[in-house]
Protein backbone atom coordinates (compact mmCIF):
# COMPACT_ATOMS: atom_id res chain seq x y z
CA UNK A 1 21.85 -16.72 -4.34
CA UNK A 2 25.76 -17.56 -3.78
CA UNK A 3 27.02 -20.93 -4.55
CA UNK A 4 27.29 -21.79 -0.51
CA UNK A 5 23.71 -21.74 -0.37
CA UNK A 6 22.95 -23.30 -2.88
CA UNK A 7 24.97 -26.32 -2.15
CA UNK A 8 23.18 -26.62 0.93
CA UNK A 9 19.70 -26.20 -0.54
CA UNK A 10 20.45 -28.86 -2.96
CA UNK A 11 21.58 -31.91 -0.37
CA UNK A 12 18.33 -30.72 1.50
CA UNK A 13 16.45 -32.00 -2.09
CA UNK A 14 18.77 -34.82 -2.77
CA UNK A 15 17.53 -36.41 1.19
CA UNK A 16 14.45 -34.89 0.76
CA UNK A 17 13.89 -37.91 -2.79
CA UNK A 18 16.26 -40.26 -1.40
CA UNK A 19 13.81 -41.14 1.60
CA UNK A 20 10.87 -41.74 -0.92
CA UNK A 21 13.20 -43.08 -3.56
CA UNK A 22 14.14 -45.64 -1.04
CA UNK A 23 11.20 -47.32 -0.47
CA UNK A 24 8.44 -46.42 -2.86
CA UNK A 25 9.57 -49.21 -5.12
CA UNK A 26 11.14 -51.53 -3.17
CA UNK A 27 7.99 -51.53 0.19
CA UNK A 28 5.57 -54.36 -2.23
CA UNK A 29 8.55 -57.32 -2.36
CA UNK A 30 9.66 -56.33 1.15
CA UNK A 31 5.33 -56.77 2.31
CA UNK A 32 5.91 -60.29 0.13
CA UNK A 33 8.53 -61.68 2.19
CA UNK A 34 6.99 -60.82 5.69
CA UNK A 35 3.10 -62.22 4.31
CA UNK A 36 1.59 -58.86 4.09
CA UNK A 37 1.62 -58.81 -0.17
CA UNK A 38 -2.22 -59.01 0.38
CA UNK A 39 -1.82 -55.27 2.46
CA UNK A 40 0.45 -53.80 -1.08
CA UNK A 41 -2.77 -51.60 -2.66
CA UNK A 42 -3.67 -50.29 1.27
CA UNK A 43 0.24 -49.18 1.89
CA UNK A 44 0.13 -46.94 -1.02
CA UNK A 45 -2.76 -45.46 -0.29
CA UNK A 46 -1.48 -43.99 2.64
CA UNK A 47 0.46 -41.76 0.49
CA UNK A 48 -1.84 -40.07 -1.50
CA UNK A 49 -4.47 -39.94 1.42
CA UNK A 50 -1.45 -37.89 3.03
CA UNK A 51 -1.24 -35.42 0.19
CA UNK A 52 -4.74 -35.01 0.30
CA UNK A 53 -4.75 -34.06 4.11
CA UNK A 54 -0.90 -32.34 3.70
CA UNK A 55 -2.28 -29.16 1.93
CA UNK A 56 -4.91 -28.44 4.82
CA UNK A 57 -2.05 -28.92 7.45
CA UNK A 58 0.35 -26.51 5.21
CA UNK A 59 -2.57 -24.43 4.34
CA UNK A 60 -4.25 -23.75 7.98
CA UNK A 61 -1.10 -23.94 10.41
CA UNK A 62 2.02 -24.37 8.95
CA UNK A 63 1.91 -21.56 6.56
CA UNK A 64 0.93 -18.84 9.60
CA UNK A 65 2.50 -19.52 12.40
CA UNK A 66 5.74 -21.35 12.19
CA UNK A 67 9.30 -21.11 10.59
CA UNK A 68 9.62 -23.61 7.50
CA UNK A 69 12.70 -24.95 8.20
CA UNK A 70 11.34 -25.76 11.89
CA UNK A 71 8.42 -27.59 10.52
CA UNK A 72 10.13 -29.43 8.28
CA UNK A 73 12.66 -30.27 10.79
CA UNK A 74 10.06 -31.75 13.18
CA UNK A 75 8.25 -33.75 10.55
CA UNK A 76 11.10 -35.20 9.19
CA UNK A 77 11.98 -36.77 12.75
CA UNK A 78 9.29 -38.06 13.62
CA UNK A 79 9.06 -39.48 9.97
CA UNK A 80 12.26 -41.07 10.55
CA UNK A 81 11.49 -42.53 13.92
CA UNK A 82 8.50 -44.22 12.89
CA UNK A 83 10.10 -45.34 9.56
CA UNK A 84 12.86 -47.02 11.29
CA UNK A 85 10.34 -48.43 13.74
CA UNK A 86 8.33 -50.47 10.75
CA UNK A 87 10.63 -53.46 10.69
CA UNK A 88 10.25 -54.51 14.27
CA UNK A 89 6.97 -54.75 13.53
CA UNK A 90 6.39 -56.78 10.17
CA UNK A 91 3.68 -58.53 9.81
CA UNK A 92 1.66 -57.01 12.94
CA UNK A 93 -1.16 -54.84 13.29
CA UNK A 94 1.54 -51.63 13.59
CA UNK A 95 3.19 -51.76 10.41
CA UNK A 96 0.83 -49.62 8.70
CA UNK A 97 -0.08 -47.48 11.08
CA UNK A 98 3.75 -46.43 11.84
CA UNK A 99 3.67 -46.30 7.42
CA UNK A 100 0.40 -44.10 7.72
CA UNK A 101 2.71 -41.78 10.40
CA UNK A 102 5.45 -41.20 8.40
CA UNK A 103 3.66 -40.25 5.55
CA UNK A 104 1.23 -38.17 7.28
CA UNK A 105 4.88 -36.36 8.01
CA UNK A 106 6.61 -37.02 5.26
CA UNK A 107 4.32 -35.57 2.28
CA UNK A 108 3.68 -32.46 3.57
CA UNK A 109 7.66 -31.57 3.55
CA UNK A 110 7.36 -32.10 -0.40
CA UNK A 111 5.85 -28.46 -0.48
CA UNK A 112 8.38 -27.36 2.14
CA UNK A 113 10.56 -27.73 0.99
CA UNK A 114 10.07 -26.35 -2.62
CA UNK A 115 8.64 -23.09 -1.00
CA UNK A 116 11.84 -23.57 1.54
CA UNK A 117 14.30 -22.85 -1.40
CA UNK A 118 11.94 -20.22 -3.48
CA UNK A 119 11.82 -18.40 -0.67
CA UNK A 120 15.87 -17.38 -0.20
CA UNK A 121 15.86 -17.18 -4.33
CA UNK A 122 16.26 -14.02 -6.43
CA UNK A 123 15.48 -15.49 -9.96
CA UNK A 124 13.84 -18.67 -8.82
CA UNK A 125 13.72 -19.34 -12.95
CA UNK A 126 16.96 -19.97 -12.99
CA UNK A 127 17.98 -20.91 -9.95
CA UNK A 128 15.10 -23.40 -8.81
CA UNK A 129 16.34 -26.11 -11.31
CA UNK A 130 19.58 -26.09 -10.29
CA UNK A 131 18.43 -27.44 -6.63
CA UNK A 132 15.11 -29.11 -7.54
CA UNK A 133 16.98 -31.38 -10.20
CA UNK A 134 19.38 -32.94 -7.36
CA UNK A 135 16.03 -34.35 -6.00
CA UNK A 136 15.53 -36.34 -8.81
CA UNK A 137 19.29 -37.15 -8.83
CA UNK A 138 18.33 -38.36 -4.90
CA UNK A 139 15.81 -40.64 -6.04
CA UNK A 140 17.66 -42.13 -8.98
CA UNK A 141 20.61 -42.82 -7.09
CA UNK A 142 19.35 -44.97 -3.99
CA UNK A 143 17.60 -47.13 -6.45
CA UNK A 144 20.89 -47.41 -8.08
CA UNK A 145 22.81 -48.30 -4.78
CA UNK A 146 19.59 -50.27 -3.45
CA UNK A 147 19.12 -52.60 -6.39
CA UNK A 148 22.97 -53.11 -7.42
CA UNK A 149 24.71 -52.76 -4.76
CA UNK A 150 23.04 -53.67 -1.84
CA UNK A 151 20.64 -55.81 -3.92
CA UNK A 152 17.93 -55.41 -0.77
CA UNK A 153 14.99 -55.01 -2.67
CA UNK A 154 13.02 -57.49 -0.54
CA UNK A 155 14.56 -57.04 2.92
CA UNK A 156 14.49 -54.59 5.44
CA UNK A 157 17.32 -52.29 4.54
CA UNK A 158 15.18 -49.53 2.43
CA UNK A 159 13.20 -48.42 5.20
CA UNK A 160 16.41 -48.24 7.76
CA UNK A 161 17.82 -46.21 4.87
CA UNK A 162 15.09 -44.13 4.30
CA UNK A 163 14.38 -43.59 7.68
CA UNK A 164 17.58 -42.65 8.58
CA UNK A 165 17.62 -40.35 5.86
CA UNK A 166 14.29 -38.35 7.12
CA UNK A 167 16.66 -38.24 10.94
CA UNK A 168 19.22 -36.76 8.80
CA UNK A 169 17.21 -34.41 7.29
CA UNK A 170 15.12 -33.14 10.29
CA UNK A 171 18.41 -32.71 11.89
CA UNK A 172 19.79 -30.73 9.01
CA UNK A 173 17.05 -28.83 8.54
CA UNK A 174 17.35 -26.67 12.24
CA UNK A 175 20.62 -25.67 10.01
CA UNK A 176 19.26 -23.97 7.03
CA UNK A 177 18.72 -20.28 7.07
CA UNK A 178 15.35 -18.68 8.81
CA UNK A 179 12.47 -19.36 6.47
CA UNK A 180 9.86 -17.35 8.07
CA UNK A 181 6.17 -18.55 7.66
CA UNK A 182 5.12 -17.49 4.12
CA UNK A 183 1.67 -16.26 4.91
CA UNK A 184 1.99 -14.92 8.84
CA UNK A 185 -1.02 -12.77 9.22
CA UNK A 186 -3.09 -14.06 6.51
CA UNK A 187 -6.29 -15.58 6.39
CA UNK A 188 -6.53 -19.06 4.87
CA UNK A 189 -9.99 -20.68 4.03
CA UNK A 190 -10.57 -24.42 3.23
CA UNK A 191 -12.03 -22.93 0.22
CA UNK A 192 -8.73 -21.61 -1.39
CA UNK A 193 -6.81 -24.84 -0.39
CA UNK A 194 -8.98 -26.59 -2.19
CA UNK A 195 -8.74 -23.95 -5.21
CA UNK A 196 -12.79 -23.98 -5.34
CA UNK A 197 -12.51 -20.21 -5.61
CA UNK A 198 -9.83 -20.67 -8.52
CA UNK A 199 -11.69 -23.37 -10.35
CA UNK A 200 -14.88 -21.44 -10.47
CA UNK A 201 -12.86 -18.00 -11.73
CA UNK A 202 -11.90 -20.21 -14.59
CA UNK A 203 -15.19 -22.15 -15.51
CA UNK A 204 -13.41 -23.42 -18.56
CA UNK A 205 -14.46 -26.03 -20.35
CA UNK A 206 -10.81 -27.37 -21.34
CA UNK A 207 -9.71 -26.75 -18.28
CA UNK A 208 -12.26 -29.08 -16.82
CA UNK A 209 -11.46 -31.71 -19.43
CA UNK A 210 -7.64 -31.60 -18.82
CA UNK A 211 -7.97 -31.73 -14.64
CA UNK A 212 -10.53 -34.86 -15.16
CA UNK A 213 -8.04 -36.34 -17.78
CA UNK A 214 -5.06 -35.21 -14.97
CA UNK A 215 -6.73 -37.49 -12.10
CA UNK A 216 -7.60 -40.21 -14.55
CA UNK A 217 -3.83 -40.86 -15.31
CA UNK A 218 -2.59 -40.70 -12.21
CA UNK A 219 -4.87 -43.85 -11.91
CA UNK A 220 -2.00 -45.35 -13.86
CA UNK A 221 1.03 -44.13 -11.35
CA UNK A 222 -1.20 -45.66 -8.40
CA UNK A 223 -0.87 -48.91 -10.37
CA UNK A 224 3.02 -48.74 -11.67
CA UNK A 225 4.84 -48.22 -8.19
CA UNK A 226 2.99 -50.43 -6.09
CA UNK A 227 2.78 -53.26 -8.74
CA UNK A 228 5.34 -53.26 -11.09
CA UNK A 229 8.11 -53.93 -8.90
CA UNK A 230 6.48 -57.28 -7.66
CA UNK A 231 5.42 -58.38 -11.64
CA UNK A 232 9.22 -57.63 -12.30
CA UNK A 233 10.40 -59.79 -9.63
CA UNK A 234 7.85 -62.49 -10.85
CA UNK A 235 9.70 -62.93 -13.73
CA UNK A 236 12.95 -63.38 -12.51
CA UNK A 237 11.42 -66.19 -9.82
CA UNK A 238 9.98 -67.77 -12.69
CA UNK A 239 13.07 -67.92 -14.52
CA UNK A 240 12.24 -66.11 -17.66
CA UNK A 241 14.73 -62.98 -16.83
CA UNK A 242 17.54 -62.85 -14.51
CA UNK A 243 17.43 -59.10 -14.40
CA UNK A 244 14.60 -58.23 -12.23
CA UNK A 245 15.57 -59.43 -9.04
CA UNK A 246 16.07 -56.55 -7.45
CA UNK A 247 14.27 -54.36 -9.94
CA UNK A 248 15.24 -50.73 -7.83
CA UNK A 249 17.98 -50.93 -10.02
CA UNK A 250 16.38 -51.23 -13.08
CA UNK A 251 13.23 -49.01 -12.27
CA UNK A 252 15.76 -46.05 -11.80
CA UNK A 253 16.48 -45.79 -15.05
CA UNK A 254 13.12 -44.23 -15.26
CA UNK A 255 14.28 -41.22 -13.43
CA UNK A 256 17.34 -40.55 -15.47
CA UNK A 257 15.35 -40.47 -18.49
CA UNK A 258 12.99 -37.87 -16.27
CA UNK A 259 16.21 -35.68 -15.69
CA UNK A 260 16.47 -36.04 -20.14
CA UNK A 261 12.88 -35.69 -21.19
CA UNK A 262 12.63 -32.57 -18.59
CA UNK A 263 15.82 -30.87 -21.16
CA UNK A 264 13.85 -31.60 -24.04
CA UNK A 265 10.19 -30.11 -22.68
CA UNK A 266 10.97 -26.18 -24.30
CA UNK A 267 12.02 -28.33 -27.24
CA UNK A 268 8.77 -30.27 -28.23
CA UNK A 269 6.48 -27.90 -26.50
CA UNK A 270 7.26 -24.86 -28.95
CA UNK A 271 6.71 -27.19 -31.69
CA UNK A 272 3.88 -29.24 -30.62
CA UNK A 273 1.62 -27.19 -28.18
CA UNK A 274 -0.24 -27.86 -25.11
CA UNK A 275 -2.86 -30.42 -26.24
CA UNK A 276 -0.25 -33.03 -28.32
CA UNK A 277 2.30 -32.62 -25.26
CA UNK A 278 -0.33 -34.05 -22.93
CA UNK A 279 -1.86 -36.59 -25.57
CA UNK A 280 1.96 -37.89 -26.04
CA UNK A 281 2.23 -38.36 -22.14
CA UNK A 282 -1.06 -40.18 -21.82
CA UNK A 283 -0.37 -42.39 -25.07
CA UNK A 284 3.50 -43.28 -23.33
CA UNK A 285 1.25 -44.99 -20.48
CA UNK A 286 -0.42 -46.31 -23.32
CA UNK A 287 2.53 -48.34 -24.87
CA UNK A 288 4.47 -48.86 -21.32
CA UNK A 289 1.52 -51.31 -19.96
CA UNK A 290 1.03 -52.58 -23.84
CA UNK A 291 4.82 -53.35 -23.62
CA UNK A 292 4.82 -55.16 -19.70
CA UNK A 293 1.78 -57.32 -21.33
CA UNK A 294 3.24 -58.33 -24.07
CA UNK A 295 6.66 -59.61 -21.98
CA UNK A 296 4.88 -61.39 -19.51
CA UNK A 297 5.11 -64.77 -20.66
CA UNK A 298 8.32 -63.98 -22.51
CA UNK A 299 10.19 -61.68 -19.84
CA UNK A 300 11.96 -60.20 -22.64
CA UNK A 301 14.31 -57.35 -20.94
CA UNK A 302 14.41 -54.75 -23.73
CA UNK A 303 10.85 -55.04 -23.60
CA UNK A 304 10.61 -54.33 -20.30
CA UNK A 305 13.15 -51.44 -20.11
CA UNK A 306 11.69 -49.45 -22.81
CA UNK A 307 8.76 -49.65 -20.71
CA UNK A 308 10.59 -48.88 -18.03
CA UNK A 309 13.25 -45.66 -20.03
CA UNK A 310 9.91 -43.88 -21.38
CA UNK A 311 8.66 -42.36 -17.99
CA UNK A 312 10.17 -39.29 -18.57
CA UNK A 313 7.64 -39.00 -21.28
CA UNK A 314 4.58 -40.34 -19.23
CA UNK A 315 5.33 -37.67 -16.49
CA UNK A 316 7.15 -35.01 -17.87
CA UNK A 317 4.90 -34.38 -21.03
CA UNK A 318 1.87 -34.77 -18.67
CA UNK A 319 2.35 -33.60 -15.56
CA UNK A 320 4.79 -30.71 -15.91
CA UNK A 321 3.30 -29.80 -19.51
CA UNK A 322 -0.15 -29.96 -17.06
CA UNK A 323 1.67 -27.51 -14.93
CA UNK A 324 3.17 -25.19 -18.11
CA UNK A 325 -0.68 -24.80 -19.15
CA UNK A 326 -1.83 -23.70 -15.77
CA UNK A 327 1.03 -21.37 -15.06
CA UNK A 328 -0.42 -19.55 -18.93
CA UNK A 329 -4.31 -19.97 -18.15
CA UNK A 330 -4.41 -18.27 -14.94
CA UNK A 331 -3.63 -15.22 -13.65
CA UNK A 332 -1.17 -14.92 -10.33
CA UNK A 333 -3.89 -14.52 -7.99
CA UNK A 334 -4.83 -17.80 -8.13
CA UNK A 335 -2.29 -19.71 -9.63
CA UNK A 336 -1.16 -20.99 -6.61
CA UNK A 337 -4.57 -22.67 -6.11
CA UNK A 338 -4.91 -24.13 -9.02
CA UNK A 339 -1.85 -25.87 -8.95
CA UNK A 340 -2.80 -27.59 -5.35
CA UNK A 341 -5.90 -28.41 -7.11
CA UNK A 342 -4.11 -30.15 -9.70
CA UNK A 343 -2.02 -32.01 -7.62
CA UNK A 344 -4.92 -32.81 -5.31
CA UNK A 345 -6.59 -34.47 -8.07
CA UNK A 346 -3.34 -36.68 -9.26
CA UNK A 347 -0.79 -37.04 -6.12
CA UNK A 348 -3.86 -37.75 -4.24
CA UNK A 349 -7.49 -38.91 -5.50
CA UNK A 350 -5.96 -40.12 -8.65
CA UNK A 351 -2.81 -42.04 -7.43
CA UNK A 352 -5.53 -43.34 -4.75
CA UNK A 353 -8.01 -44.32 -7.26
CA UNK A 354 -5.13 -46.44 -8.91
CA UNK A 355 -3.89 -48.32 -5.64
CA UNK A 356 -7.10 -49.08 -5.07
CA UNK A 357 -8.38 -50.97 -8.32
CA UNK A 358 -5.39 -52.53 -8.69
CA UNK A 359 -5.24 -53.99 -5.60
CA UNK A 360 -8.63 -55.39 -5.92
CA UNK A 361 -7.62 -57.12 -8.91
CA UNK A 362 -4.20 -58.53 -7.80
CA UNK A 363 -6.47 -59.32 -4.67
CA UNK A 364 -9.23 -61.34 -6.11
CA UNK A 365 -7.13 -63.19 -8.83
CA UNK A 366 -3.93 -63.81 -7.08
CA UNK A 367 -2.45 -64.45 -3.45
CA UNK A 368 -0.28 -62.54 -1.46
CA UNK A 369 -0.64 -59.67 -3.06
CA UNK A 370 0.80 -61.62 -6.71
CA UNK A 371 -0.63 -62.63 -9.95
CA UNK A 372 0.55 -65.28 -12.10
CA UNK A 373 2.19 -64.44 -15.33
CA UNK A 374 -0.98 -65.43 -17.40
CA UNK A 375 -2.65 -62.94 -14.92
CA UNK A 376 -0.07 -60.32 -15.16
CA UNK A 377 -0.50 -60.07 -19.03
CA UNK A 378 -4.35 -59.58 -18.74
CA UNK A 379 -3.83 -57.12 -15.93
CA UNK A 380 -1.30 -54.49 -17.83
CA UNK A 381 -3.66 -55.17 -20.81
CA UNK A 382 -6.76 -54.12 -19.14
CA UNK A 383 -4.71 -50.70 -17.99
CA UNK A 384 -3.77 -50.27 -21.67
CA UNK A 385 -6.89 -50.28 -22.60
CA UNK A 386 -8.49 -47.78 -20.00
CA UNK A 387 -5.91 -45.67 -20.60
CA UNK A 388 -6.34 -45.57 -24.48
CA UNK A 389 -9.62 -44.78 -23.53
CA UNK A 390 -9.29 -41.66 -21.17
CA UNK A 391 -6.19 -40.41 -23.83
CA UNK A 392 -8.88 -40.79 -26.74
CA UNK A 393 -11.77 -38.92 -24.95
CA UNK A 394 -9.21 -36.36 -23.60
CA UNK A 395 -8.50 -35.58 -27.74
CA UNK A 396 -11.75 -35.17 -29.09
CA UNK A 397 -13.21 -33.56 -26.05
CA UNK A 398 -9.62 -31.11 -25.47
CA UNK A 399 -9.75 -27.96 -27.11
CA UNK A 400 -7.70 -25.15 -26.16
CA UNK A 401 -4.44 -22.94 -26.87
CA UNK A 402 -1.84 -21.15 -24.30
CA UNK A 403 -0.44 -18.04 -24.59
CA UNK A 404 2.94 -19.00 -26.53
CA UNK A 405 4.41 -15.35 -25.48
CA UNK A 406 7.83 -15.94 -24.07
CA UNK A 407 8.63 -18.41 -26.29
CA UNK A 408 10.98 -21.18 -25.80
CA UNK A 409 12.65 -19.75 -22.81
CA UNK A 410 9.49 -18.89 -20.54
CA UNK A 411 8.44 -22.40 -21.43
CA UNK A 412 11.38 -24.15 -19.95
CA UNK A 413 11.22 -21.94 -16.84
CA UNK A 414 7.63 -22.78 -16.07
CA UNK A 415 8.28 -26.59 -16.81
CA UNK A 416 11.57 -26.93 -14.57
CA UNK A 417 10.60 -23.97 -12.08
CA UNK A 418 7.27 -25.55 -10.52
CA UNK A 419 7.86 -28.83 -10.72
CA UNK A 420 6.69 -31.22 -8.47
CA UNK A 421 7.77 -33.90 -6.79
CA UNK A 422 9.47 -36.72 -9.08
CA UNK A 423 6.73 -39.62 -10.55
């Protein structure tokens, strides 16, 4: 692939984050200010319910009978129209329903436009990375230029940005080269989208352990985005930190250390294995909601930010180690499957299940979609907790091995190469 194309491949992932970077955690202090805060757990949910449905849509028409960069053109403008559309409507019964359209758009370009860029690669292995890592670069950067420069955490700006963004993109995208449809002529059952076919080829044991343990913490990401942003504002309104009032800025920082933990993955996975790889990613959820309780009636800022630095280890040692073991289990007839499954099961029931129980309890105990501090401390606490829980059961009941062939190198490939989209 010459450097021309891939310049152009990797702007089309740096919009493609960007949009989502812009308002996924910035949308809960924005609902705050226009008396919706009570609506936070229900706008998230759109998102995975949308991931759930995108795979279908990608699956059944998409994949047959259209050209990818047309489809992802199309979705991305309509995305953008109803994105930009949201603020004339805060507070009325059309906000979330013009939320629910974008993301019904929105989340299905996430596989688009990964099988977009594999498709014009010759060594995807080592040219994938090279694009896919400027779409965590996109995210990280509009929280950087949301949070300190524009400091508009709370206003209306992030979803004119992002919106504007998706235009952008569905514009751009009638540019990039013809992607034909990658399975024209093929049949498609509900049964392989779903990977039922896959998960009874494997009838594993482990395998069934680690995809219940995979949707169980993603219950955790369904409460970080939505929440976390609004506790770390809390603080600074209360006066015990002066950092957090715009806290895009500071929750960015999480996807830098993504772009470092990613380097290290062939690192600690040849010398740790599957099973401690996935144990250290559950137990860094562990002691990220242990340290958020513990600063909530302090606000203490290192606190916070190592909280904050050490979710490259809570997704990258899960999720993309998650991903390295499936790529070894299974064979490439149905590898494709099983990965859908898995992100089925976290990107969508998971991150659901976690939007949903958290907004019950930020529901019944606060107001407006807020907890007090008190509050806040027992809420984190009780996610500690659960999650020491599922990463306890997941040890003693985990038992398995991959095939460490390829070493190092093959290891790295697999973790960068089909990695999804940024946590």
């Amino acid at each position: 692939m010459n450097v021309a194309l891939t310049a152009r491949l990797s702007l089309m992932m740096f919009v493609q984050y960007l949009i989502w970077g812009s308002w996924a955690p910035t949308l809960g202090n924005y609902m705050q200010t226009i008396n919706m805060g009570d609506s936070i757990s229900i706008a998230y949910a759109l998102g995975p319910i949308c991931a759930i449905i995108a795979p279908f849509f990608l699956g059944m028409v998409a994949d047959r009978f259209f050209d990818s960069e047309k489809v992802l053109g199309v979705l991305c403008l309509v995305a953008g129209i109803a994105m930009c559309a949201m603020p004339s409507f805060s507070g009325s019964a059309l906000f979330l329903p013009l939320l629910f359209l974008h993301a019904l758009c929105y989340f299905p370009t996430l596989s688009l436009t990964a099988s977009l860029a594999f498709h014009h690669m010759t060594n995807q292995e080592k040219e994938f990375p090279v694009v896919r890592v400027f779409g965590t670069l996109g995210w990280a950067s509009i929280g950087l230029f949301m949070g300190y420069v524009l400091q508009a955490d709370s206003t209306s700006t992030p979803l004119y940005i992002g919106g504007g963004a998706a235009l952008f993109l569905g514009l751009y995208s009638f540019t990039l080269p013809l992607t034909p449809p990658p399975a024209a002529g093929q049949k498609t059952s509900f049964k392989q989208i779903l990977g039922v076919d896959a998960f009874r080829a494997l009838k594993s044991r482990p395998f069934i352990v680690f995809l219940a343990a995979a949707m169980l913490i993603f219950i955790s990401f369904g409460t970080y985005f939505p929440f976390a942003p609004v506790y770390f504002q809390t603080l600074n309104t209360e006066g015990l930190s002066t950092h957090f009032a715009n806290p895009s800025f500071e929750m960015s920082f999480g996807q830098w250390s993504e772009i470092i933990f990613m380097l290290l993955i062939p690192f600690f996975f040849a010398r740790l294995g599957v099973k401690w790889m996935l144990m250290l990613g559950m137990l860094a959820w562990v002691a990220r909601f242990t340290l958020f309780a513990s600063a909530a009636l302090t606000g203490t800022f290192w606190v916070i930010m190592i909280g904050i630095l050490i979710h490259g280890i809570c997704y990258d040692f899960f999720f993309v180690t998650g991903q390295i073991y499936i790529d070894k289990k299974t064979s490439k007839e149905i590898r494709g499957q099983v990965q859908g499954l898995l992100v089925l099961l976290t990107q969508g029931v998971g991150f659901f299940l976690g939007t949903q129980i958290s907004g019950v309890l930020v529901n019944t105990y606060g107001a407006n979609g807020n907890l007090a501090l008190e509050d806040w401390q027992l809420f984190w606490g009780l996610f500690a907790g659960a999650t020491l829980v599922f990463a306890i059961a997941f040890f003693a009941l985990f038992n398995d091995t991959v095939d460490d062939a390829g070493g190092e190198e093959a290891a790295g490939a697999a973790a960068v190469g089909e990695l999804k989209p940024t946590g």
